[in-house]
PDB file of N, CA and C in Angstrom:
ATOM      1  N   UNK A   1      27.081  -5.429 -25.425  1.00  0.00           N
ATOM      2  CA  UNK A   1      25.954  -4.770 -26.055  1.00  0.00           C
ATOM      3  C   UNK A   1      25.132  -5.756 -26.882  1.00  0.00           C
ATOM      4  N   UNK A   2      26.145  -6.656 -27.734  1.00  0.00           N
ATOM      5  CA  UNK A   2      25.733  -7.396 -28.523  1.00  0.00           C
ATOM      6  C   UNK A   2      24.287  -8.703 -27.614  1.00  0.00           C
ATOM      7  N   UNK A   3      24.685  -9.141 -26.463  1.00  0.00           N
ATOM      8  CA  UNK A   3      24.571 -10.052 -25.603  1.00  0.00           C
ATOM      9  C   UNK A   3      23.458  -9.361 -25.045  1.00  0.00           C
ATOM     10  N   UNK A   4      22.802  -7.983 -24.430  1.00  0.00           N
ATOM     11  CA  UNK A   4      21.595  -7.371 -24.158  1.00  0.00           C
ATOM     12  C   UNK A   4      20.799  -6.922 -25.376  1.00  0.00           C
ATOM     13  N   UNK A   5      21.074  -6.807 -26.322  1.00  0.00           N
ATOM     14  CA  UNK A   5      20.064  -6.708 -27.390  1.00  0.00           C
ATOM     15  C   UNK A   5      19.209  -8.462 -28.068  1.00  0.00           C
ATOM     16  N   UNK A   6      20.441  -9.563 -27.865  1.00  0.00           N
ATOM     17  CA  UNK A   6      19.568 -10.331 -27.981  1.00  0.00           C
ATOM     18  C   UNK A   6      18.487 -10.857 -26.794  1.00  0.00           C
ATOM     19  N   UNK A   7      19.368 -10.517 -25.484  1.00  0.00           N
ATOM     20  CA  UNK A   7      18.284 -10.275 -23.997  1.00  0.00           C
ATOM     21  C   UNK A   7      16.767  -9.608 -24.347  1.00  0.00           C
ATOM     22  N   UNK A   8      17.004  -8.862 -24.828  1.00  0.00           N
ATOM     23  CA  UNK A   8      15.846  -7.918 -24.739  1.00  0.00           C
ATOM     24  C   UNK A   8      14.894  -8.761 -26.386  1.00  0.00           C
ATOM     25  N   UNK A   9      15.295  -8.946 -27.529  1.00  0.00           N
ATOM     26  CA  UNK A   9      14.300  -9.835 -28.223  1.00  0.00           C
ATOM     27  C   UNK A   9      14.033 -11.078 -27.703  1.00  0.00           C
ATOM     28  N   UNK A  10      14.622 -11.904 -26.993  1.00  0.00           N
ATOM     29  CA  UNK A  10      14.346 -12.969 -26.181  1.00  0.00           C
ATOM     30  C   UNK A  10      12.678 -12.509 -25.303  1.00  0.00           C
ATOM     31  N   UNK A  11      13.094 -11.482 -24.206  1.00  0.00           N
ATOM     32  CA  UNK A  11      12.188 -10.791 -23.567  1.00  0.00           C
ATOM     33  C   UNK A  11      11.093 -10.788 -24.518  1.00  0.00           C
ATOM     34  N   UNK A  12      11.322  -9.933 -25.312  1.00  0.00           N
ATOM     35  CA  UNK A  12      10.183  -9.457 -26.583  1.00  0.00           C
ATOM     36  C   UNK A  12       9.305 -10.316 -26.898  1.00  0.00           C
ATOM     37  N   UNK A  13      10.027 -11.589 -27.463  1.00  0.00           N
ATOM     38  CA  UNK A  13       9.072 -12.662 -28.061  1.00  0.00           C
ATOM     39  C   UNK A  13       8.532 -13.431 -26.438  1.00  0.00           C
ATOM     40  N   UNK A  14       8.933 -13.665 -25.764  1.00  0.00           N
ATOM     41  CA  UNK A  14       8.083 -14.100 -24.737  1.00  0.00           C
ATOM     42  C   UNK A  14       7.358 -13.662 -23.788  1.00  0.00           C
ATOM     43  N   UNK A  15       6.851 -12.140 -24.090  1.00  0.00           N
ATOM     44  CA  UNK A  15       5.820 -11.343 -23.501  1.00  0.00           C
ATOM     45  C   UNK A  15       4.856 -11.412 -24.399  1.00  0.00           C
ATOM     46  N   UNK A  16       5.374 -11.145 -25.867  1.00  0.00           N
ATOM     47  CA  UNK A  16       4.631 -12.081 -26.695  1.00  0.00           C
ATOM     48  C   UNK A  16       3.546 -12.562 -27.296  1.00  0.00           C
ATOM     49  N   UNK A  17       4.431 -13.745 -27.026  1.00  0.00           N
ATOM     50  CA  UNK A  17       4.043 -15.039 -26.674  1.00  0.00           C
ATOM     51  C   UNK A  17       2.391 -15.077 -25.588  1.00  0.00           C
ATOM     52  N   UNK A  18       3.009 -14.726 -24.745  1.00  0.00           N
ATOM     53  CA  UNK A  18       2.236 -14.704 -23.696  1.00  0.00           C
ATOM     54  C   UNK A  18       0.865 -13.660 -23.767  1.00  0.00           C
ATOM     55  N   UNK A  19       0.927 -12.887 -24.814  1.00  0.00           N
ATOM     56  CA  UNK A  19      -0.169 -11.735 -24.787  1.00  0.00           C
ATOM     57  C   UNK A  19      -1.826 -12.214 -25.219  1.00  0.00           C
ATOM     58  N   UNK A  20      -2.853 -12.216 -24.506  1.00  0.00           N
ATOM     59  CA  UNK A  20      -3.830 -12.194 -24.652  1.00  0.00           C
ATOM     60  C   UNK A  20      -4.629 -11.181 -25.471  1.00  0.00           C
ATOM     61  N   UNK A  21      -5.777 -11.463 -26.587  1.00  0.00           N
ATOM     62  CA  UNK A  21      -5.936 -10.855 -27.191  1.00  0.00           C
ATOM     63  C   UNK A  21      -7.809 -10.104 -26.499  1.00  0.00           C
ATOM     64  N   UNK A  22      -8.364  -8.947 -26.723  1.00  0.00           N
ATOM     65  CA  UNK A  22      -9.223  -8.267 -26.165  1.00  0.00           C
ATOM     66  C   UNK A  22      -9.961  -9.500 -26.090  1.00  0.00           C
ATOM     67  N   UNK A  23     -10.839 -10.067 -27.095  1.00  0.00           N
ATOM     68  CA  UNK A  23     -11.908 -11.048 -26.781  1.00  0.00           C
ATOM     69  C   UNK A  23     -11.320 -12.132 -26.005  1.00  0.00           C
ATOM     70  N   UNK A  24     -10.259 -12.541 -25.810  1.00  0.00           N
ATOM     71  CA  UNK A  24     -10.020 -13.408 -24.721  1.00  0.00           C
ATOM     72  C   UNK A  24     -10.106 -13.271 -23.225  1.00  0.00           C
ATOM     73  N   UNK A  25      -9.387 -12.039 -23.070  1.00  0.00           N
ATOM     74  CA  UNK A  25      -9.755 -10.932 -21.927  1.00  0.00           C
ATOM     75  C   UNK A  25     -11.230 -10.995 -21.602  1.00  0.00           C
ATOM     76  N   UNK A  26     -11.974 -10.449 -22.550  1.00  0.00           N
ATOM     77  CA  UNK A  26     -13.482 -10.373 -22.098  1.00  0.00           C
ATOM     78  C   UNK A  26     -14.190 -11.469 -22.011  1.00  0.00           C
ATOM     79  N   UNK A  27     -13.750 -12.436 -22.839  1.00  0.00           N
ATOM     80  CA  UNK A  27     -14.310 -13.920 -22.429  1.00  0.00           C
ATOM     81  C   UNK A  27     -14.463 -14.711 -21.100  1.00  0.00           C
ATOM     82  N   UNK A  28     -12.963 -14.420 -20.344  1.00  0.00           N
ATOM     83  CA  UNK A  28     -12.700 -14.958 -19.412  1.00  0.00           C
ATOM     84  C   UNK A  28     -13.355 -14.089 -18.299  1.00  0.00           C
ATOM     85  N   UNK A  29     -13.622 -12.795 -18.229  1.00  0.00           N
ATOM     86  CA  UNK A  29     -14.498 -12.019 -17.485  1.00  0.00           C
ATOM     87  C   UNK A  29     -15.725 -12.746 -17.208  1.00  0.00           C
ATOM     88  N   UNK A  30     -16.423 -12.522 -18.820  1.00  0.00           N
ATOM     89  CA  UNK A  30     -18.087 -13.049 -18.962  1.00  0.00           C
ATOM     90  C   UNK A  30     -17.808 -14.116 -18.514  1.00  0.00           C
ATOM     91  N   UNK A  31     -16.969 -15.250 -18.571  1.00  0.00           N
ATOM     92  CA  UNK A  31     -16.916 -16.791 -17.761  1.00  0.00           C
ATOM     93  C   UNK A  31     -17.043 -16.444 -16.026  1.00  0.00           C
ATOM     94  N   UNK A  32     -15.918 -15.527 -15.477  1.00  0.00           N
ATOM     95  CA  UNK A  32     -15.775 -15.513 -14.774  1.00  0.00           C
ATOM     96  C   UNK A  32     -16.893 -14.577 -13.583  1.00  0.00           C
ATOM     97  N   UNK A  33     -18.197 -13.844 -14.388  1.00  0.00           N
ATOM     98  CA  UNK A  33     -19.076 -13.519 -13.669  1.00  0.00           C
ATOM     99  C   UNK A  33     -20.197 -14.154 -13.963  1.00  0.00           C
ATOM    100  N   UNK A  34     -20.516 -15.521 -14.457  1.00  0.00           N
ATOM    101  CA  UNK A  34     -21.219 -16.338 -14.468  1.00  0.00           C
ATOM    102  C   UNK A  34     -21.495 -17.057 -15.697  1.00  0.00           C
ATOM    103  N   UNK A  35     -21.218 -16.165 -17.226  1.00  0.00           N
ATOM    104  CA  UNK A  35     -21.790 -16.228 -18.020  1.00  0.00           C
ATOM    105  C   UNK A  35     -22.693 -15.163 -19.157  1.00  0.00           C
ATOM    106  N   UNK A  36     -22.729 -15.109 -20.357  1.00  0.00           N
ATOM    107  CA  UNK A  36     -23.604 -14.206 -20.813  1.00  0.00           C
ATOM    108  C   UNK A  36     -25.242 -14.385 -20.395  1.00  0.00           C
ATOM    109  N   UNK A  37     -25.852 -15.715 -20.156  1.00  0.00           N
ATOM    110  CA  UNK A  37     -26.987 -16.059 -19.853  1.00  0.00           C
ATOM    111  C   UNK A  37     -27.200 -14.847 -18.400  1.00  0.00           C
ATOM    112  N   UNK A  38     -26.523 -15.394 -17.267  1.00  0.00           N
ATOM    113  CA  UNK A  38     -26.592 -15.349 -16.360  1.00  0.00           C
ATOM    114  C   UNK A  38     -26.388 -13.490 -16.226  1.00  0.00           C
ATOM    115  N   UNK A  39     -25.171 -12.554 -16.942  1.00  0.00           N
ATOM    116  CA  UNK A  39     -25.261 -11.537 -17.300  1.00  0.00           C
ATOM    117  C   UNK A  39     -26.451 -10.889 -17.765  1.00  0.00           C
ATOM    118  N   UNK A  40     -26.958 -11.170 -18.832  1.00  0.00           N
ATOM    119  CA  UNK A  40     -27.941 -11.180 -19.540  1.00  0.00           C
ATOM    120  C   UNK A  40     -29.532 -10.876 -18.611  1.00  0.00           C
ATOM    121  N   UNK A  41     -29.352 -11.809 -17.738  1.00  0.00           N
ATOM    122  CA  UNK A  41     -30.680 -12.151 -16.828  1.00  0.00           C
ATOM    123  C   UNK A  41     -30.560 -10.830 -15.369  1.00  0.00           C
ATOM    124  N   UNK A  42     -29.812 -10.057 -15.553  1.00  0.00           N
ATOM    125  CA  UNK A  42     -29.709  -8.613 -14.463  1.00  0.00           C
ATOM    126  C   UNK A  42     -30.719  -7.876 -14.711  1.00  0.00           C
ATOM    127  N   UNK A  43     -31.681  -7.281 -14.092  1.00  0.00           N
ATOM    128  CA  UNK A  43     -32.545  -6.322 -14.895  1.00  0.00           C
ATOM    129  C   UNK A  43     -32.429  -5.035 -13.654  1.00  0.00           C
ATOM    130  N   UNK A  44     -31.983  -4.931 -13.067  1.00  0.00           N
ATOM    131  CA  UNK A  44     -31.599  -3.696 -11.863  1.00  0.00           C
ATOM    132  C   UNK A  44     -29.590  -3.799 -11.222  1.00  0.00           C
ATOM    133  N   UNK A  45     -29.603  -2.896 -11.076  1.00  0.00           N
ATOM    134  CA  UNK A  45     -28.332  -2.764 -10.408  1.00  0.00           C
ATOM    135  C   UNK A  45     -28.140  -1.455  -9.779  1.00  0.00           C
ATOM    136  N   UNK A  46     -27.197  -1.371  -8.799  1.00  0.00           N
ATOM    137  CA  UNK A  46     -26.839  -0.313  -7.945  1.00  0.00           C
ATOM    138  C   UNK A  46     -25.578  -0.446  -7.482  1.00  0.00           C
ATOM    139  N   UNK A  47     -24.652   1.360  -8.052  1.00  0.00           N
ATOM    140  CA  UNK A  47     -23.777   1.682  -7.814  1.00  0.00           C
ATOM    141  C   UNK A  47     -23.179   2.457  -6.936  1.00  0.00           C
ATOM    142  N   UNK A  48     -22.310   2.744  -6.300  1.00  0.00           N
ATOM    143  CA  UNK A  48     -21.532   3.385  -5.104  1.00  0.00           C
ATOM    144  C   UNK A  48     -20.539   3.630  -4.719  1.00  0.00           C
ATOM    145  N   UNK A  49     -20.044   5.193  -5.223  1.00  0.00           N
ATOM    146  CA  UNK A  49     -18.438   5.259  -5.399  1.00  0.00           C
ATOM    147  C   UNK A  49     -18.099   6.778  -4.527  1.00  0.00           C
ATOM    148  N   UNK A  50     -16.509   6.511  -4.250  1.00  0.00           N
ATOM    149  CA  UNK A  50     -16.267   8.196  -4.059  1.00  0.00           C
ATOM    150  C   UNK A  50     -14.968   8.307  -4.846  1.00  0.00           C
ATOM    151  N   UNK A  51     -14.737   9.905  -5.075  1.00  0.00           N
ATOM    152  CA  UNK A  51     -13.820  10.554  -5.858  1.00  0.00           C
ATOM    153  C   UNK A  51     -13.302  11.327  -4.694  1.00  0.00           C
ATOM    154  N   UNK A  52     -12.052  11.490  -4.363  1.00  0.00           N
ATOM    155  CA  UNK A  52     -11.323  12.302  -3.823  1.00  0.00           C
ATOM    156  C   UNK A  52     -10.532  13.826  -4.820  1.00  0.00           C
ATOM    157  N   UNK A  53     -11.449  14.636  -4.737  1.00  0.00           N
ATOM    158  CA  UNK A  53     -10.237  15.495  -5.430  1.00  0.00           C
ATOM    159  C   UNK A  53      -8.957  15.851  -5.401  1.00  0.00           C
ATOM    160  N   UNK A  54      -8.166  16.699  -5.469  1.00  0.00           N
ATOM    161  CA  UNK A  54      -6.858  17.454  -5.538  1.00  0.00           C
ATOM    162  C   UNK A  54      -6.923  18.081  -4.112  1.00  0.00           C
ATOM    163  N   UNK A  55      -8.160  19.024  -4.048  1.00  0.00           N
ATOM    164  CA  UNK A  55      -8.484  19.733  -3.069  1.00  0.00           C
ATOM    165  C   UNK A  55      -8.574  18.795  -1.935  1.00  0.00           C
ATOM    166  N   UNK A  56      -8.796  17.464  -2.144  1.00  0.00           N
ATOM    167  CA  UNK A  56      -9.018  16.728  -0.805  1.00  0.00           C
ATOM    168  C   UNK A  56     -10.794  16.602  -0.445  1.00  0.00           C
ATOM    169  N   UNK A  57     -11.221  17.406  -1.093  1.00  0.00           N
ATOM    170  CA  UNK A  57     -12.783  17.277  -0.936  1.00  0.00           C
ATOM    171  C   UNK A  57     -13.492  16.406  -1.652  1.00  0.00           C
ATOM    172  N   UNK A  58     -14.497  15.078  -0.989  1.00  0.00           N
ATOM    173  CA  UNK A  58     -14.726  13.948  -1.666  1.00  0.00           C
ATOM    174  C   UNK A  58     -16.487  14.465  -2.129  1.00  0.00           C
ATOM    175  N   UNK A  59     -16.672  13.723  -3.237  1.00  0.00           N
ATOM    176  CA  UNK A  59     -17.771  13.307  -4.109  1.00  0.00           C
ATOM    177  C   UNK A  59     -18.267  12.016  -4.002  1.00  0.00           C
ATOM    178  N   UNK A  60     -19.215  11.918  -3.635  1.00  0.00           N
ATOM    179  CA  UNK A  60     -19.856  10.559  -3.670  1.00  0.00           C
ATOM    180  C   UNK A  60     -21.245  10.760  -4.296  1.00  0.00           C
ATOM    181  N   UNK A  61     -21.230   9.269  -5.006  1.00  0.00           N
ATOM    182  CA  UNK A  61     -22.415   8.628  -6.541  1.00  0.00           C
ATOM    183  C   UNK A  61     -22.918   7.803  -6.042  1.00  0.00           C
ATOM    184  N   UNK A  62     -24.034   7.671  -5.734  1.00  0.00           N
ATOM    185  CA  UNK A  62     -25.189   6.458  -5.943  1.00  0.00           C
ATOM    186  C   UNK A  62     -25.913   6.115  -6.572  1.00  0.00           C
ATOM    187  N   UNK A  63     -25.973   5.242  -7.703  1.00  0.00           N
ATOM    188  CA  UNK A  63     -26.964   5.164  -8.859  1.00  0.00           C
ATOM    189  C   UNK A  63     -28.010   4.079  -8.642  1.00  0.00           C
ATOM    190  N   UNK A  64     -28.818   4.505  -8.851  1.00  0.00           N
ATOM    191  CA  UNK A  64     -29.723   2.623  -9.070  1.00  0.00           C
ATOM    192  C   UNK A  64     -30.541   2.775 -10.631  1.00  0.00           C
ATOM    193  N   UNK A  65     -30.266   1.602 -11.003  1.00  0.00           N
ATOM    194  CA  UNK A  65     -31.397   1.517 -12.420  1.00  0.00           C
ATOM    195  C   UNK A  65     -32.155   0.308 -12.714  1.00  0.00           C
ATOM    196  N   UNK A  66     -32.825   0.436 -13.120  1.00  0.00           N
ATOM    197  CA  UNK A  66     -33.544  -0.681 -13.078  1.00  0.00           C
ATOM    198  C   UNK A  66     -34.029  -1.010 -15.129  1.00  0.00           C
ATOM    199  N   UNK A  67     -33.617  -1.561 -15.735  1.00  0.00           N
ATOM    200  CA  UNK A  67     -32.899  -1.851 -17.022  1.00  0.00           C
ATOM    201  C   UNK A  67     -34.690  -1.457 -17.758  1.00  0.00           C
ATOM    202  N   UNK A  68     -34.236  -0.642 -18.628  1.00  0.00           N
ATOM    203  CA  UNK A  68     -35.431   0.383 -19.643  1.00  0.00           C
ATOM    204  C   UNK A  68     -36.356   0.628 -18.833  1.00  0.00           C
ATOM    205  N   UNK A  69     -36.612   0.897 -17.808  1.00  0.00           N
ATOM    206  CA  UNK A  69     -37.532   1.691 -16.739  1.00  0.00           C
ATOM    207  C   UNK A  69     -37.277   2.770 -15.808  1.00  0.00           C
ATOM    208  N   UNK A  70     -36.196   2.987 -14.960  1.00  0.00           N
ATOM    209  CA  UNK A  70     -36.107   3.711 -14.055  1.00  0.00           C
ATOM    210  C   UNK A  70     -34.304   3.565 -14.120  1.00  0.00           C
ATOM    211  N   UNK A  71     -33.949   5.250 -13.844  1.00  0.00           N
ATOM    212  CA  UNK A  71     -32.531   4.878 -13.014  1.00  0.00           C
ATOM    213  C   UNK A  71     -32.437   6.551 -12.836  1.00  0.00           C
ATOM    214  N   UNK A  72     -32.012   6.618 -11.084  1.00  0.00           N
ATOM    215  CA  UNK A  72     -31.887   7.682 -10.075  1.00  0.00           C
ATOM    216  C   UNK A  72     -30.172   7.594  -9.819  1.00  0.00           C
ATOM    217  N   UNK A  73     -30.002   9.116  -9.896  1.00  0.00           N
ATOM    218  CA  UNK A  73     -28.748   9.298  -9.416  1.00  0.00           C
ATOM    219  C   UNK A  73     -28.462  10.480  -8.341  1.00  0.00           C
ATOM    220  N   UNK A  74     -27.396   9.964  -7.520  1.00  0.00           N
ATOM    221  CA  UNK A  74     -27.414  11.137  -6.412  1.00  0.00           C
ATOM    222  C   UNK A  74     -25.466  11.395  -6.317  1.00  0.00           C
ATOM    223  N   UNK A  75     -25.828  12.698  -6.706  1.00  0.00           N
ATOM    224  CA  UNK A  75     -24.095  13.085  -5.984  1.00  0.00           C
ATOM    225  C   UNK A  75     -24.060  14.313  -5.302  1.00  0.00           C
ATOM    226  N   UNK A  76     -23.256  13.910  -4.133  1.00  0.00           N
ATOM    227  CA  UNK A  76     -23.008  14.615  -2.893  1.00  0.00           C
ATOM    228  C   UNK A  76     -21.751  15.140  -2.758  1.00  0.00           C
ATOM    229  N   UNK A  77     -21.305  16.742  -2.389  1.00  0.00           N
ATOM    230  CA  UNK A  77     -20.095  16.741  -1.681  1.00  0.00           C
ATOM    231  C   UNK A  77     -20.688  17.442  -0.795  1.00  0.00           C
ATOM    232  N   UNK A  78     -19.136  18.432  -0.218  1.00  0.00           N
ATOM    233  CA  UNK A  78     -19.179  19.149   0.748  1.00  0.00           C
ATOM    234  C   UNK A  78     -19.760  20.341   0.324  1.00  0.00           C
ATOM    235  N   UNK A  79     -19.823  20.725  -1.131  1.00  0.00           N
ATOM    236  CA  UNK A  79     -20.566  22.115  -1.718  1.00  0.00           C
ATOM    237  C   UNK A  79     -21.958  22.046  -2.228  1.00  0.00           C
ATOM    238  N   UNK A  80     -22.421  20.591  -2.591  1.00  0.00           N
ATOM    239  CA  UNK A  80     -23.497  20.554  -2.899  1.00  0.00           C
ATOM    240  C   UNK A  80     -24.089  19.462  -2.879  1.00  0.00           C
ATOM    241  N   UNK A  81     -25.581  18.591  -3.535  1.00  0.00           N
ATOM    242  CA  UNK A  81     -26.035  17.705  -3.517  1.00  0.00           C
ATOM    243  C   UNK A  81     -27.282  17.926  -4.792  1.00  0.00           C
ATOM    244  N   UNK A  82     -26.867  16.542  -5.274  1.00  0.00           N
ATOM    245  CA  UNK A  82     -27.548  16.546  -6.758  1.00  0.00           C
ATOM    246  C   UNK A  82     -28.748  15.470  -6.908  1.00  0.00           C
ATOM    247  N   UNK A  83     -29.541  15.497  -7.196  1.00  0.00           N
ATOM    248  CA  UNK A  83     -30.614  14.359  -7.356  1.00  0.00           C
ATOM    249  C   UNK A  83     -31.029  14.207  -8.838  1.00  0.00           C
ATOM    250  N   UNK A  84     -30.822  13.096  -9.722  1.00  0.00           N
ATOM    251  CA  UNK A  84     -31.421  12.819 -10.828  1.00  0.00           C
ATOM    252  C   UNK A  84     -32.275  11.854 -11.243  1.00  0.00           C
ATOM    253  N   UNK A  85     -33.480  12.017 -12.032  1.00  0.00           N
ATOM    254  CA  UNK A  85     -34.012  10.754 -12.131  1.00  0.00           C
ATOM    255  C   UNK A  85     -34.628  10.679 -13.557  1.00  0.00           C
ATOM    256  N   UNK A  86     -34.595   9.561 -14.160  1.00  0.00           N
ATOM    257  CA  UNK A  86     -34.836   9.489 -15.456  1.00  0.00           C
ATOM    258  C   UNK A  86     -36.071   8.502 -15.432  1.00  0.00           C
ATOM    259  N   UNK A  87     -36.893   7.995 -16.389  1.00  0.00           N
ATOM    260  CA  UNK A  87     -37.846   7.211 -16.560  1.00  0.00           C
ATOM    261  C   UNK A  87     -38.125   6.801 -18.046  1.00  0.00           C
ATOM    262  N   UNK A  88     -37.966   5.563 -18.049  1.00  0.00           N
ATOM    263  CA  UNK A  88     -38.657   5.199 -19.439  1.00  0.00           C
ATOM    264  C   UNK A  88     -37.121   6.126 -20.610  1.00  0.00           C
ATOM    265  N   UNK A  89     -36.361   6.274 -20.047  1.00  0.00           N
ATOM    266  CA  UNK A  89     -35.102   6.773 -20.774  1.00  0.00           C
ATOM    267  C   UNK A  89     -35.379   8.113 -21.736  1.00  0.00           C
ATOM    268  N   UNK A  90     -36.591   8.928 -20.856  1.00  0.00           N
ATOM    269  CA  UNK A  90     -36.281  10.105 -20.891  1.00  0.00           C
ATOM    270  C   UNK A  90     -36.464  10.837 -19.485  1.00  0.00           C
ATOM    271  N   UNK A  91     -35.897  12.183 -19.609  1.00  0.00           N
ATOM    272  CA  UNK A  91     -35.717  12.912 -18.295  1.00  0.00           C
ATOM    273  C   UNK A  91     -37.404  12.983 -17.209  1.00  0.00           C
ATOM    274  N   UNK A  92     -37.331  12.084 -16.217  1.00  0.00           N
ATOM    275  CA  UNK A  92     -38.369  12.584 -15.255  1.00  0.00           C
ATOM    276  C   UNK A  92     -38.395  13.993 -14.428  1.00  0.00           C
ATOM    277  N   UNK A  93     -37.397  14.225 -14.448  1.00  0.00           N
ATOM    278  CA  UNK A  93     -37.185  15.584 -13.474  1.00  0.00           C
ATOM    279  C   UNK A  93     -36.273  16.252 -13.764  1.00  0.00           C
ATOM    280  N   UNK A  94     -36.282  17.142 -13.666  1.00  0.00           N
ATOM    281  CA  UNK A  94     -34.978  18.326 -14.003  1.00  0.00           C
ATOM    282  C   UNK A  94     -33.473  18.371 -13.007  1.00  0.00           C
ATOM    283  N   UNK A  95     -32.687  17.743 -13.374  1.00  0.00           N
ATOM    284  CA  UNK A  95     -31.328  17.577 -12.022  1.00  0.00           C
ATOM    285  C   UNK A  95     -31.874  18.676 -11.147  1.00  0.00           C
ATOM    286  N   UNK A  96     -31.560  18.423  -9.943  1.00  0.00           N
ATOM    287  CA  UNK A  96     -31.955  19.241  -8.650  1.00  0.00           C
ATOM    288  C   UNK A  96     -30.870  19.075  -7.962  1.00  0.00           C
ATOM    289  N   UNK A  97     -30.170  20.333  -7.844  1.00  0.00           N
ATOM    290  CA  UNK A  97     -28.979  20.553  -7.019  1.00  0.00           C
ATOM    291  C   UNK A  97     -29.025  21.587  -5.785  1.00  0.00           C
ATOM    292  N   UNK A  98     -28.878  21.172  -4.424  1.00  0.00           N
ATOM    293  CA  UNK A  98     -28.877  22.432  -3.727  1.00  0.00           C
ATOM    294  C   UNK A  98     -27.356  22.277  -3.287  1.00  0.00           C
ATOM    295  N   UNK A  99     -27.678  23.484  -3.381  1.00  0.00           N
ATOM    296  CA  UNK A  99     -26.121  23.874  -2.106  1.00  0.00           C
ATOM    297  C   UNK A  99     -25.723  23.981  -1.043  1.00  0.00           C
ATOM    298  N   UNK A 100     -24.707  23.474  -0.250  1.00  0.00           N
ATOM    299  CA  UNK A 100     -24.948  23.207   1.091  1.00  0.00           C
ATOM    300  C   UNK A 100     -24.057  24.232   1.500  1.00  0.00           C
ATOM    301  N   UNK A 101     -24.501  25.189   2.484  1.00  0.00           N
ATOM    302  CA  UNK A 101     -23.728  26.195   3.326  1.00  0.00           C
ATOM    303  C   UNK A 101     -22.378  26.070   3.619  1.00  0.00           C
TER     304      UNK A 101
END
């Protein structure tokens, strides 16, 4: 017993040891996608995902924005379909959802 409890602080201190702290984490990100400059210099982007529910019935998101001007969003399933669009970071249009048969 005696012999696995010092196992396990051994363990302890060299996980540790080894632990990275949040801003290091995010540092090595921002390094690793070019830079804050290079971050910084994005002024549009576009996203594209799906969600599988419980039910098995998928959701899919497409966003595009284009940074303090424009950003449209669309989500789709099998029950419905949503269109959003914003401008100037207030609402251009009222979400528009129809329902699909």
């Amino acid at each position: 017993m005696k012999k696995l409890a010092v196992l396990m602080f051994m363990l302890t201190g060299f996980i540790s040891a080894n632990a990275q702290t949040v801003d290091e984490i995010i540092n090595k990100y921002v390094d690793a996608m070019g830079g804050k400059d290079k971050l910084a210099s994005i002024k549009s982007i576009y996203m594209e995902g799906t969600s599988v529910m419980q039910n098995g019935a998928e959701i899919t998101q497409k966003m595009w924005k284009v940074d303090g001007k424009l950003m449209r969003r669309e989500i789709s399933s099998s029950m419905f379909n949503m269109i959003q669009i914003r401008k100037d970071g207030t609402r251009a249009s009222v979400p528009t959802a129809i329902l699909n048969p």
